[in-house]
C-alpha atoms as a PDB file:
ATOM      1  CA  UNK A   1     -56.419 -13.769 -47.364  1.00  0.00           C
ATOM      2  CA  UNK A   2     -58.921 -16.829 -45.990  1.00  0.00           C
ATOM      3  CA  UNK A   3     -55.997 -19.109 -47.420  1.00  0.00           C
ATOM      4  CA  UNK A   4     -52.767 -17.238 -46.229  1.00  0.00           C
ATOM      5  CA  UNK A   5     -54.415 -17.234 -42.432  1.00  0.00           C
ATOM      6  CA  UNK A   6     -55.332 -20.976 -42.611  1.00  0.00           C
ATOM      7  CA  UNK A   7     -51.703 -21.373 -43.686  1.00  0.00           C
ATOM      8  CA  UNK A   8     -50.207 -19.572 -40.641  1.00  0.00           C
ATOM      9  CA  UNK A   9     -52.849 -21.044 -38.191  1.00  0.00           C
ATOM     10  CA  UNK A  10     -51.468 -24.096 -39.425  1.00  0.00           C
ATOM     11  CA  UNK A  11     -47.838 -23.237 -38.899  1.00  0.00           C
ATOM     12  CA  UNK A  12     -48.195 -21.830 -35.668  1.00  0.00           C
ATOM     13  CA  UNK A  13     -49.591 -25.317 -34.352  1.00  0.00           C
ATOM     14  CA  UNK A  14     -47.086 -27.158 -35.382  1.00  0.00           C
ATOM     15  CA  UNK A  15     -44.566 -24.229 -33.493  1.00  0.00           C
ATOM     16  CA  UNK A  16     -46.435 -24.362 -30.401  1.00  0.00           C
ATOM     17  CA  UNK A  17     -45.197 -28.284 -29.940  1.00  0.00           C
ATOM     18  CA  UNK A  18     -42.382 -26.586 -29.049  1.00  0.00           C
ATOM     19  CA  UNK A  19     -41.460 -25.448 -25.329  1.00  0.00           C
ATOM     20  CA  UNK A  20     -43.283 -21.923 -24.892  1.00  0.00           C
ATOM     21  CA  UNK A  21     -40.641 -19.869 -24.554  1.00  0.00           C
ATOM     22  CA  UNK A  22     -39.538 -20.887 -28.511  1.00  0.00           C
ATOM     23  CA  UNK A  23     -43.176 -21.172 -29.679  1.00  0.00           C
ATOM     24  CA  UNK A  24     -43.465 -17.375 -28.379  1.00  0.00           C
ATOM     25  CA  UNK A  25     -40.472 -16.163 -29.474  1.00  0.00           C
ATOM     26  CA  UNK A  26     -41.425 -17.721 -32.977  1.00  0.00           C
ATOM     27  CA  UNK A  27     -44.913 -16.085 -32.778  1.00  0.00           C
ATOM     28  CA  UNK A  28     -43.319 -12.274 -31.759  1.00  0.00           C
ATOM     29  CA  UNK A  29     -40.906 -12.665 -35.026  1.00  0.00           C
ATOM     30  CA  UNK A  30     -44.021 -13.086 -37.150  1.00  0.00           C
ATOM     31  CA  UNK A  31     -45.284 -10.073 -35.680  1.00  0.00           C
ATOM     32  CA  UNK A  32     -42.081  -7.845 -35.952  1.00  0.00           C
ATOM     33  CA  UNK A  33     -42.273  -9.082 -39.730  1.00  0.00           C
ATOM     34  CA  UNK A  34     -45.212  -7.196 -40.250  1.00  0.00           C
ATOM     35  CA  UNK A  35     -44.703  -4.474 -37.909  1.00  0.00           C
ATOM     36  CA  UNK A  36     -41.494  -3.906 -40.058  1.00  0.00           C
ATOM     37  CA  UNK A  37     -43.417  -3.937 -43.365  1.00  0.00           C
ATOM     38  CA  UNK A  38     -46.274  -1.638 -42.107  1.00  0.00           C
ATOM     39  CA  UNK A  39     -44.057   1.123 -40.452  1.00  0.00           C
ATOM     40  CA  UNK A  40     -42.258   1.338 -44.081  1.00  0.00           C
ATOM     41  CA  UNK A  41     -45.881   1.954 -45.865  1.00  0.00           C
ATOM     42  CA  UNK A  42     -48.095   5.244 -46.361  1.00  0.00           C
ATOM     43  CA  UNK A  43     -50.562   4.220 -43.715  1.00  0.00           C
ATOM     44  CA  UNK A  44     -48.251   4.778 -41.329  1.00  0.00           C
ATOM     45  CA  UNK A  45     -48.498   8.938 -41.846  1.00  0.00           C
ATOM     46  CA  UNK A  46     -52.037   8.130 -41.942  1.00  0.00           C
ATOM     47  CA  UNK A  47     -52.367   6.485 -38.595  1.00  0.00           C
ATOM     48  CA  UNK A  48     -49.988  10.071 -37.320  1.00  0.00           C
ATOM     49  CA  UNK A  49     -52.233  12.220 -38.906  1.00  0.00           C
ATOM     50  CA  UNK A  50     -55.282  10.565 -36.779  1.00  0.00           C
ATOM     51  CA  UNK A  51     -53.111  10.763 -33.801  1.00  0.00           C
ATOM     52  CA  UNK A  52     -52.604  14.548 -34.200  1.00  0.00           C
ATOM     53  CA  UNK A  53     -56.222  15.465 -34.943  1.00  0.00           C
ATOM     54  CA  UNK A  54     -56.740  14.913 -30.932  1.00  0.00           C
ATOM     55  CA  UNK A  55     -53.377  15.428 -30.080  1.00  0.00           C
ATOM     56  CA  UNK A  56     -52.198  18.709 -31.936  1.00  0.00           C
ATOM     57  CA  UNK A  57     -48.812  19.264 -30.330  1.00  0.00           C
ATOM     58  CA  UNK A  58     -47.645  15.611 -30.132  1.00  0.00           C
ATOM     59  CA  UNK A  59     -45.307  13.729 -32.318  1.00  0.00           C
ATOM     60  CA  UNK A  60     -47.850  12.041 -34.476  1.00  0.00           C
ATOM     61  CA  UNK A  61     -45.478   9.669 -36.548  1.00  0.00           C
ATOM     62  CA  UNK A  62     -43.005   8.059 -33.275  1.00  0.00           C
ATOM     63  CA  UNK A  63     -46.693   7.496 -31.714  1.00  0.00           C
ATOM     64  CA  UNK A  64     -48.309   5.956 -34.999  1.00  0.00           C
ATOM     65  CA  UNK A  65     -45.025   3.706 -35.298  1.00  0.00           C
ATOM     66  CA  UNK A  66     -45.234   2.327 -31.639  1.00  0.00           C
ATOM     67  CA  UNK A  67     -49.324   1.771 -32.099  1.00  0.00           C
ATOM     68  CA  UNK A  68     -48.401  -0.546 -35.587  1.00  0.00           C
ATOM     69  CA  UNK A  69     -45.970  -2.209 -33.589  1.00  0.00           C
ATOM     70  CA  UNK A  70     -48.757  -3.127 -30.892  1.00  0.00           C
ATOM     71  CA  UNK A  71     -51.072  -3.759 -33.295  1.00  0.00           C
ATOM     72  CA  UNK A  72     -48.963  -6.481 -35.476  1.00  0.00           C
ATOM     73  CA  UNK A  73     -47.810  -8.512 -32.518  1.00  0.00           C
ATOM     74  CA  UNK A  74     -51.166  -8.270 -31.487  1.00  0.00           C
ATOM     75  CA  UNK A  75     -52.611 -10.072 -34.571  1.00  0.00           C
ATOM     76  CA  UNK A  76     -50.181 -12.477 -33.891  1.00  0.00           C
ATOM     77  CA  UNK A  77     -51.525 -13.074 -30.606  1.00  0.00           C
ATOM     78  CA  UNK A  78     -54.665 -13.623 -31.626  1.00  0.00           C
ATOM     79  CA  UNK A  79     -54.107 -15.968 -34.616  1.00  0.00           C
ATOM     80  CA  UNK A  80     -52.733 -18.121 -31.983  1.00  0.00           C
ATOM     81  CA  UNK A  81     -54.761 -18.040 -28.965  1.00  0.00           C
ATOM     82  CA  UNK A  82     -56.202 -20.910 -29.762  1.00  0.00           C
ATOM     83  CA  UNK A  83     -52.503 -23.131 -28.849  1.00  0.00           C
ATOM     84  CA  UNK A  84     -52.248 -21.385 -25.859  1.00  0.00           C
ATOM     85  CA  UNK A  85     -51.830 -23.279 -22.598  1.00  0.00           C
ATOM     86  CA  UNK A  86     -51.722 -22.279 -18.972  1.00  0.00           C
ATOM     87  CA  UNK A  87     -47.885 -21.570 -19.352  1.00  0.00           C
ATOM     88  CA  UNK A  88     -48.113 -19.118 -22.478  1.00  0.00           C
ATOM     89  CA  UNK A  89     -51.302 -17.391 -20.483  1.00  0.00           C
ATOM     90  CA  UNK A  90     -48.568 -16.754 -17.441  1.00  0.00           C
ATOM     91  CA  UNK A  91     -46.266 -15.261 -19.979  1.00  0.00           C
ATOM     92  CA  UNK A  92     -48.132 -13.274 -21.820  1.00  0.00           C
ATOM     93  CA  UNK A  93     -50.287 -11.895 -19.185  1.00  0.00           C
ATOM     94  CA  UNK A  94     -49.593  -9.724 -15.660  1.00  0.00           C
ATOM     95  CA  UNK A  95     -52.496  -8.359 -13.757  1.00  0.00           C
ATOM     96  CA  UNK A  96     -53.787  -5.684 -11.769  1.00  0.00           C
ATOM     97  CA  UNK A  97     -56.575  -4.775 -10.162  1.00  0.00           C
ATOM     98  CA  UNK A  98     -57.693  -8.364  -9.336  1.00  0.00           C
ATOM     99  CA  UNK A  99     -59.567  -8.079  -6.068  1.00  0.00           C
ATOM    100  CA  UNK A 100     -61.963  -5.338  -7.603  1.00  0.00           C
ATOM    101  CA  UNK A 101     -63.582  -8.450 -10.408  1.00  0.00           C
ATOM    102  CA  UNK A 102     -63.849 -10.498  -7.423  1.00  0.00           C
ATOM    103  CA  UNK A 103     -65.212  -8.127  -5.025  1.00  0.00           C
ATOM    104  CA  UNK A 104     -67.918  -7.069  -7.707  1.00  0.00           C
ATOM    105  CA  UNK A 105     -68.567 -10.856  -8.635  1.00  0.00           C
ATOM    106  CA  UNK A 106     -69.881 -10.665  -4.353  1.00  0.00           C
ATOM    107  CA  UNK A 107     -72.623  -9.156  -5.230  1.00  0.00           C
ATOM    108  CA  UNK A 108     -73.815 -12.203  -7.163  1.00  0.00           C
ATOM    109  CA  UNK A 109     -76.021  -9.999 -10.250  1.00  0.00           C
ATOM    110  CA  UNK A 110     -72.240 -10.737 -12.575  1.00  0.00           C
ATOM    111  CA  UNK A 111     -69.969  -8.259 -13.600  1.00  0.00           C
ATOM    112  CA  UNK A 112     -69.963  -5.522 -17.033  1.00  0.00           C
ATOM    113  CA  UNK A 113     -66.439  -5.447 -18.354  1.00  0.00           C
ATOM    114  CA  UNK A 114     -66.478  -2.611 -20.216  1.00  0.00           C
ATOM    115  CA  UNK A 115     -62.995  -1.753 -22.550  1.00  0.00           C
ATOM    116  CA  UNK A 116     -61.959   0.196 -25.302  1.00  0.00           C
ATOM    117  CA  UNK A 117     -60.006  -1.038 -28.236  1.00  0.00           C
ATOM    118  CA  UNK A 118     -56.945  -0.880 -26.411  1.00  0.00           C
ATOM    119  CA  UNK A 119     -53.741  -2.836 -26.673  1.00  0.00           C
ATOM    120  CA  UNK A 120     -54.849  -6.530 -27.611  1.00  0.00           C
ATOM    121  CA  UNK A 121     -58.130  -6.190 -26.171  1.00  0.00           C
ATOM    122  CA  UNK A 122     -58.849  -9.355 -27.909  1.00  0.00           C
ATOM    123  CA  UNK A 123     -57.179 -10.780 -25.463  1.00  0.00           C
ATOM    124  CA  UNK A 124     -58.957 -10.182 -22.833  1.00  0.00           C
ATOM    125  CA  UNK A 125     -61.971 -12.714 -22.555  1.00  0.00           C
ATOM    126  CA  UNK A 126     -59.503 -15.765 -22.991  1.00  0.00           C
ATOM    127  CA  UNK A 127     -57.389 -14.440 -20.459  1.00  0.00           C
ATOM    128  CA  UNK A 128     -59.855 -13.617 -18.141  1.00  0.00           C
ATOM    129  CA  UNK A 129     -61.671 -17.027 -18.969  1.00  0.00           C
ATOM    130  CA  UNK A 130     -58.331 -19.388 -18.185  1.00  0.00           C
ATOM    131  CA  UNK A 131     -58.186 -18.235 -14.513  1.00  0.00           C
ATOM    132  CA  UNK A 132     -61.576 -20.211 -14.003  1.00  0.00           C
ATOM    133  CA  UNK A 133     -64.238 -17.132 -14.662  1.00  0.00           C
ATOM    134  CA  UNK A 134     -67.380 -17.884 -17.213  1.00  0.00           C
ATOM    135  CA  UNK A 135     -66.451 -15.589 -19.964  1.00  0.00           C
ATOM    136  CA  UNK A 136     -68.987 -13.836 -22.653  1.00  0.00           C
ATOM    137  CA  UNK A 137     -68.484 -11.286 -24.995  1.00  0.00           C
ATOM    138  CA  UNK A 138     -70.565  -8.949 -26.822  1.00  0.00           C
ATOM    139  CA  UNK A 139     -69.606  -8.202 -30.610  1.00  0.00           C
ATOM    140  CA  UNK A 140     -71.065  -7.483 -34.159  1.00  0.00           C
ATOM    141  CA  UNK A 141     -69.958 -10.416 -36.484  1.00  0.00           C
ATOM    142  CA  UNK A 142     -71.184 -11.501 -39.748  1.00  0.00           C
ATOM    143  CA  UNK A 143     -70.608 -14.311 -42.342  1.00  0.00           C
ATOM    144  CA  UNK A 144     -67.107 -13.169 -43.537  1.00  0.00           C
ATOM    145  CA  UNK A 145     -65.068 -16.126 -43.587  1.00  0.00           C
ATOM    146  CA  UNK A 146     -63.214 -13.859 -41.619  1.00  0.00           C
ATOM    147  CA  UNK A 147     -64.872 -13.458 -38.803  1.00  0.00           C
ATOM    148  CA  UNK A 148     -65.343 -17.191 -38.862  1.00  0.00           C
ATOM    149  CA  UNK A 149     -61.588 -17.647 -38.926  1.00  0.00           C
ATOM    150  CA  UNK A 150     -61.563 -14.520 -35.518  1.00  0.00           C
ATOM    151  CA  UNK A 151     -64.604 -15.885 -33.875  1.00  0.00           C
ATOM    152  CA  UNK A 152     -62.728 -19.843 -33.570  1.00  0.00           C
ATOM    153  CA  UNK A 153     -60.097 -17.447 -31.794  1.00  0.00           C
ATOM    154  CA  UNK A 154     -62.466 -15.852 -29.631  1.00  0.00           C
ATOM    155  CA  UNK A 155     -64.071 -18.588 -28.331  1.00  0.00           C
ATOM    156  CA  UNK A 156     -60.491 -20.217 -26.846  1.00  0.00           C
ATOM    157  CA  UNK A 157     -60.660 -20.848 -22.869  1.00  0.00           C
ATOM    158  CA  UNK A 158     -64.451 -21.501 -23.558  1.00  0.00           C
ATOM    159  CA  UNK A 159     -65.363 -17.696 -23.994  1.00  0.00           C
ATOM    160  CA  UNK A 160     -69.348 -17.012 -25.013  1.00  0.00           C
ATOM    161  CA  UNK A 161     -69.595 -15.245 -28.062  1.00  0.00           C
ATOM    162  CA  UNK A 162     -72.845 -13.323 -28.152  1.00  0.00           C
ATOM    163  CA  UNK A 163     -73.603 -11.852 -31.459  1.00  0.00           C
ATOM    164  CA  UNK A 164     -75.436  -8.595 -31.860  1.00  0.00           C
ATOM    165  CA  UNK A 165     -76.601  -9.330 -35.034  1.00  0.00           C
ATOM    166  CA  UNK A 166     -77.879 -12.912 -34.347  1.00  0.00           C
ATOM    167  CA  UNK A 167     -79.109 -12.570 -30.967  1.00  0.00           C
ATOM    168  CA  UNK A 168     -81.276 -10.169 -28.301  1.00  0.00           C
ATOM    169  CA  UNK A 169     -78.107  -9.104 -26.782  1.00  0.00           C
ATOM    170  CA  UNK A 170     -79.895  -7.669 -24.045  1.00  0.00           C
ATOM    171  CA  UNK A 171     -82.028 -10.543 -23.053  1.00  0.00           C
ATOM    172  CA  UNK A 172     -79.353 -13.059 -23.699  1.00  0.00           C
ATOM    173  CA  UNK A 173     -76.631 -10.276 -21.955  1.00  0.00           C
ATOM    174  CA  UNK A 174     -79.079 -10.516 -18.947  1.00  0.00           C
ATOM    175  CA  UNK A 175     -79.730 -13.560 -18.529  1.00  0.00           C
ATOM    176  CA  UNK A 176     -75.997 -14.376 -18.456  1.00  0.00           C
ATOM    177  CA  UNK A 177     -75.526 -11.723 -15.700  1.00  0.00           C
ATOM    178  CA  UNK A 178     -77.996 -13.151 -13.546  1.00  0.00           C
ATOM    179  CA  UNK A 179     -76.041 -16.418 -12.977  1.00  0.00           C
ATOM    180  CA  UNK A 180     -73.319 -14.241 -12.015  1.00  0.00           C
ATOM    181  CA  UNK A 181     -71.432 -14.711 -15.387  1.00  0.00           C
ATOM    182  CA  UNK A 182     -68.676 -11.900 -16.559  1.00  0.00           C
ATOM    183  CA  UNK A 183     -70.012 -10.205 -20.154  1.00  0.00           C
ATOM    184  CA  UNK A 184     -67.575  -8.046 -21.984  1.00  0.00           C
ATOM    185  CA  UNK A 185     -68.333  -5.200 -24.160  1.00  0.00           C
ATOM    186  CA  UNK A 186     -66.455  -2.294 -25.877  1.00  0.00           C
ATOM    187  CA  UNK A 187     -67.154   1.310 -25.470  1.00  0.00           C
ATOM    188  CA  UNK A 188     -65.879   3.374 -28.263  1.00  0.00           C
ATOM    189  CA  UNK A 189     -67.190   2.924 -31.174  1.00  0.00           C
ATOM    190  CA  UNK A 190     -70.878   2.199 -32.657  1.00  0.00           C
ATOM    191  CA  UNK A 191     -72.218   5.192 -30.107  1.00  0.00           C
ATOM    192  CA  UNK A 192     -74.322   6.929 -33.582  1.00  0.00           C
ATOM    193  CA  UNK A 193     -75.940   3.842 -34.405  1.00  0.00           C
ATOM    194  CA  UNK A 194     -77.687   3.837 -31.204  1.00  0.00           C
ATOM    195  CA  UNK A 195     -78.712   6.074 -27.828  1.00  0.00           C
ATOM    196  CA  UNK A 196     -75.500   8.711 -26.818  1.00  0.00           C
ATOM    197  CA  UNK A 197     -74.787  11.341 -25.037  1.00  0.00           C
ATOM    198  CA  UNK A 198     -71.895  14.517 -26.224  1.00  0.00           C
ATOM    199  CA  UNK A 199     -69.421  14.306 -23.628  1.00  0.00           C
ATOM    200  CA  UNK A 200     -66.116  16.170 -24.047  1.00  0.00           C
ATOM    201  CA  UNK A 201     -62.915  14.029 -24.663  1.00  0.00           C
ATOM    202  CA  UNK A 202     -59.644  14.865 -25.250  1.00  0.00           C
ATOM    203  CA  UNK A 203     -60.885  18.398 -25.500  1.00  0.00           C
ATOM    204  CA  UNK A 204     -63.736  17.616 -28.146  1.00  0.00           C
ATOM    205  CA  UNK A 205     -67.452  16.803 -28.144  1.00  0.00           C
ATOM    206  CA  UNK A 206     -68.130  13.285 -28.938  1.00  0.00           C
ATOM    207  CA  UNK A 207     -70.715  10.642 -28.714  1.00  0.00           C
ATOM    208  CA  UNK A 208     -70.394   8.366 -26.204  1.00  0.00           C
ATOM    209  CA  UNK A 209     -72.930   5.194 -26.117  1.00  0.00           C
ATOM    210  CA  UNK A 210     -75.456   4.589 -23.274  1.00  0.00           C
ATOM    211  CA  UNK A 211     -76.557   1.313 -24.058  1.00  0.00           C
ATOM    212  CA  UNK A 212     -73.828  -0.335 -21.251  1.00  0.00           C
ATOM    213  CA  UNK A 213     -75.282   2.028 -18.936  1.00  0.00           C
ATOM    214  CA  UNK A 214     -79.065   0.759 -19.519  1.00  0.00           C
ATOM    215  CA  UNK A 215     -77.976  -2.620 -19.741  1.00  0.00           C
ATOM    216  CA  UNK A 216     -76.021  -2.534 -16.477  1.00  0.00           C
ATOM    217  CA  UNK A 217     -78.747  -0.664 -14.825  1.00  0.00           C
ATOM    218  CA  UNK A 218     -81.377  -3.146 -15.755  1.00  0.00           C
ATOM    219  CA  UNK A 219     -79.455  -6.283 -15.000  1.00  0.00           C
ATOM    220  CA  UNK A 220     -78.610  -4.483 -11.536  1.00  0.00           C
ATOM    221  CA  UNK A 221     -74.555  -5.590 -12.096  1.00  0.00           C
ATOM    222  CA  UNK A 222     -71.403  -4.450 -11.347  1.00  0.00           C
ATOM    223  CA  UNK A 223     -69.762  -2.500 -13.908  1.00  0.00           C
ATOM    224  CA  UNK A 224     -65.975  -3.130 -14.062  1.00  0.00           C
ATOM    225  CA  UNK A 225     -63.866  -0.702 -16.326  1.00  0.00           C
ATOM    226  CA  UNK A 226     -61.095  -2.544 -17.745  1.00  0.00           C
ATOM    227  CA  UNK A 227     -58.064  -1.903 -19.795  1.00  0.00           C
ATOM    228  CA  UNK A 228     -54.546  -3.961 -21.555  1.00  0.00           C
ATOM    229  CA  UNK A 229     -52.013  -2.674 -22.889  1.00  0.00           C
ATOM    230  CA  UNK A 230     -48.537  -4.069 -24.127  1.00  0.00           C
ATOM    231  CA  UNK A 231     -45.267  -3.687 -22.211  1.00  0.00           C
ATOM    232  CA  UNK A 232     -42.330  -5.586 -23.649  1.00  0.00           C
ATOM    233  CA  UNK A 233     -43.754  -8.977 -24.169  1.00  0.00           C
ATOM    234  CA  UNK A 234     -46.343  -9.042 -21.784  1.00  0.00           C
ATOM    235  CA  UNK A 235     -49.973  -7.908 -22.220  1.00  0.00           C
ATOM    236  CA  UNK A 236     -50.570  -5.604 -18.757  1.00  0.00           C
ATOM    237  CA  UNK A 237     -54.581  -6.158 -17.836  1.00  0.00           C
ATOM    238  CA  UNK A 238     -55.895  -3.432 -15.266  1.00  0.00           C
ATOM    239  CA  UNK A 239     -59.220  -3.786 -13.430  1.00  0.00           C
ATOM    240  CA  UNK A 240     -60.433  -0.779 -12.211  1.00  0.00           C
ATOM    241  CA  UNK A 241     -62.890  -0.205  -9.233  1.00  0.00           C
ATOM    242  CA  UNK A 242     -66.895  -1.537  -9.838  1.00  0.00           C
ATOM    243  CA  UNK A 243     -69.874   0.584  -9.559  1.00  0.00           C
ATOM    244  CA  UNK A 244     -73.229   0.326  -9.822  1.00  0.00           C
ATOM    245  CA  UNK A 245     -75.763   2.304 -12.072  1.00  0.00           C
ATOM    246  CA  UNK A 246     -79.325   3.077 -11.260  1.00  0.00           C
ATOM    247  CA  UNK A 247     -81.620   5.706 -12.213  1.00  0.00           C
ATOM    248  CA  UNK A 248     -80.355   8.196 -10.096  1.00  0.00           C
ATOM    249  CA  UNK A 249     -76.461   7.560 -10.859  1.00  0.00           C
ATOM    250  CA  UNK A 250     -76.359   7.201 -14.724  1.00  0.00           C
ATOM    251  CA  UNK A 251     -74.137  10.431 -15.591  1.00  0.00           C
ATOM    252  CA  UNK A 252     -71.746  10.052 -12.491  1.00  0.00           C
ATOM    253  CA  UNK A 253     -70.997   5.957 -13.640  1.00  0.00           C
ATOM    254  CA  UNK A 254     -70.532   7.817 -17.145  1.00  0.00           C
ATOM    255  CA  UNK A 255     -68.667   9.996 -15.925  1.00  0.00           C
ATOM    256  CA  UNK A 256     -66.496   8.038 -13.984  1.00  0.00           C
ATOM    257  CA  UNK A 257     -66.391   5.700 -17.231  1.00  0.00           C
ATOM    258  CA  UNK A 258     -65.379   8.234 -18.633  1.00  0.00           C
ATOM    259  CA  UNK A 259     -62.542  10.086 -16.479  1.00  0.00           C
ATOM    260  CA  UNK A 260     -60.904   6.107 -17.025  1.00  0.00           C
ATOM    261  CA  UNK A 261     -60.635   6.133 -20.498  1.00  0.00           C
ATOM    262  CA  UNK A 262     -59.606   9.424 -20.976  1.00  0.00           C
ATOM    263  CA  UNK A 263     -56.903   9.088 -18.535  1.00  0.00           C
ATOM    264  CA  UNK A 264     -55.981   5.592 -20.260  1.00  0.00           C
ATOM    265  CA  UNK A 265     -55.470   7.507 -23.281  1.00  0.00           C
ATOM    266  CA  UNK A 266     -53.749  10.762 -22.602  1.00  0.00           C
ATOM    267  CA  UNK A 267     -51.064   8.261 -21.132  1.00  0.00           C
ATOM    268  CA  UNK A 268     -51.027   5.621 -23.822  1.00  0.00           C
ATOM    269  CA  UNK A 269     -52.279   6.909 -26.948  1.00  0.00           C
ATOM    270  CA  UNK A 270     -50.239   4.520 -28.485  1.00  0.00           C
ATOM    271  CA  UNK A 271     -52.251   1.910 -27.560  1.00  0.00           C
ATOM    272  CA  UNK A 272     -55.608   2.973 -28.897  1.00  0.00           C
ATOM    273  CA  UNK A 273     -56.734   1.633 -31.766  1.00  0.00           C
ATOM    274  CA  UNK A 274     -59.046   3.989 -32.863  1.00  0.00           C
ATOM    275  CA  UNK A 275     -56.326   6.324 -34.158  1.00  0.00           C
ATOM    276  CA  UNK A 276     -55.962   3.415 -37.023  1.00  0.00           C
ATOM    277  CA  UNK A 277     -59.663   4.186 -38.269  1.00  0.00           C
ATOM    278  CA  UNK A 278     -59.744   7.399 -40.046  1.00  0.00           C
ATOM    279  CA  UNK A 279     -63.399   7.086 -40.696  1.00  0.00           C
ATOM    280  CA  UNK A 280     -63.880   6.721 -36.677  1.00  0.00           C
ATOM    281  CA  UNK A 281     -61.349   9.284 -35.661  1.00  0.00           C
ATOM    282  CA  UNK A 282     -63.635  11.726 -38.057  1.00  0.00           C
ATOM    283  CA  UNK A 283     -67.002  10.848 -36.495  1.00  0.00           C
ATOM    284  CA  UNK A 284     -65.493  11.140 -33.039  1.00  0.00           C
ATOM    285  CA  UNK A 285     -64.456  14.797 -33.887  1.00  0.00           C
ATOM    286  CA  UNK A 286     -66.959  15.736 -35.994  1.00  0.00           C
ATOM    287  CA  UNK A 287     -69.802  14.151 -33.417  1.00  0.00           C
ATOM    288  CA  UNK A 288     -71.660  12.973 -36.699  1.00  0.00           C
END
């Protein structure tokens, strides 16, 4: 596996010499190649099946094909964000919601972008890094060779990886904020293996972590909801409005949180990863 991505790393360096509409095109074919192959396997009724434990009435396979579609051009996308330049980032990416990261960044305490693992939300910190912002992200990586190979990704457009299982995320996360840096972080998953709440999504009780909302309410930032997902060949990015959480307004910013991502997904449940992870789609509706 190691190997076979070193070999298409490789490849795709040598195709992005080329002008970036070809090198693009070339990197979407490798994607529809596996698309093509996963859509034809088992894990594709799999992936429905996930889809219609939280939503019952909807057509579970045509949504589980469109999500392995996304998916597959996404790994693409990542394996080579490292040869992107500012004319692939302006083809790949459209934007909305702009003016509410820099109206939070005003209030000079930095700026919680908190996601979900929606669309190529891998995507995001480079993106967000090659318009000029100072970019860090929170994750859990280990030794893997893999997530060596992921992390050399991550850290394109000069993006601050800041490992939970290395570091004090919160001291380091804090720090960060206070020079009025941007820190990313994802919101749906992990919320057992720490402090949660039971809120009700998409009509079940799940856990929902609170550690963003401590974090942000210690470091005194703006938190900034934020969300991709893929239309045609571009990756959409929305920024939703900041808010602040204190003491006082920790269940109506999780609530708020909250309304987002449920909205995000009612509309695009194709573009939620989560639905790919039986094991997490369980938890979530289970609650354990």
């Amino acid at each position: 596996m190691i190997f076979l991505i070193k070999v298409l790393q490789f490849k795709y360096w040598i195709i992005f010499s080329a002008p970036p509409g070809i090198a693009l095109a070339l990197m979407r074919f490798g994607g529809w190649i596996i698309y093509s192959i996963a859509r034809m396997t088992s894990f594709k009724k799999t992936v429905a099946r996930n889809v219609e434990t939280l939503f019952p009435q909807s057509n579970g396979l045509e949504i589980a094909d469109k999500l392995l579609k996304t998916v597959s051009y996404s790994i693409f996308e990542l394996l080579c964000q490292p040869y992107f330049k500012a004319e692939h980032f302006k083809r790949l990416f459209a934007w909305e919601g702009m003016e509410n990261l820099n109206r939070a960044l005003e209030h000079k305490k930095g700026v919680l972008l908190l996601t979900l693992h929606a669309g190529n939300y891998e995507l995001i910190p480079a993106a967000v890094g090659n318009l000029g912002y100072k970019m860090n992200s929170i994750l859990r990586s280990t030794d893997d060779p893999i997530f060596k190979i992921l992390n050399e990704s991550r850290r394109h457009q000069n993006v601050n990886i800041i490992n939970v299982s290395e570091q004090d995320m919160y001291r380091e996360t804090i720090q960060l904020l206070g020079k009025n840096e941007l820190v990313g972080t994802l919101a749906d998953t992990g919320a057992l293996e720490g402090r949660h709440v039971m809120l009700n999504f998409l009509g079940k009780e799940v856990p929902a972590a609170t550690g963003w909302l401590t974090l942000a309410q210690r470091a005194e930032t703006m938190v900034v909801p934020v969300l991709t997902r893929k239309e045609g060949g571009k990756n959409v990015i929305t920024l939703y409005e900041p808010f602040s959480v204190t003491k006082d307004t920790r269940e109506p910013a999780m609530q708020k949180a909250h309304r987002i991502f449920e909205d995000f997904v009612r509309q695009h449940p194709d573009q939620w990863g989560i639905f790919l992870n039986s094991y997490e789609v369980k938890r979530m509706v289970e609650g354990k």
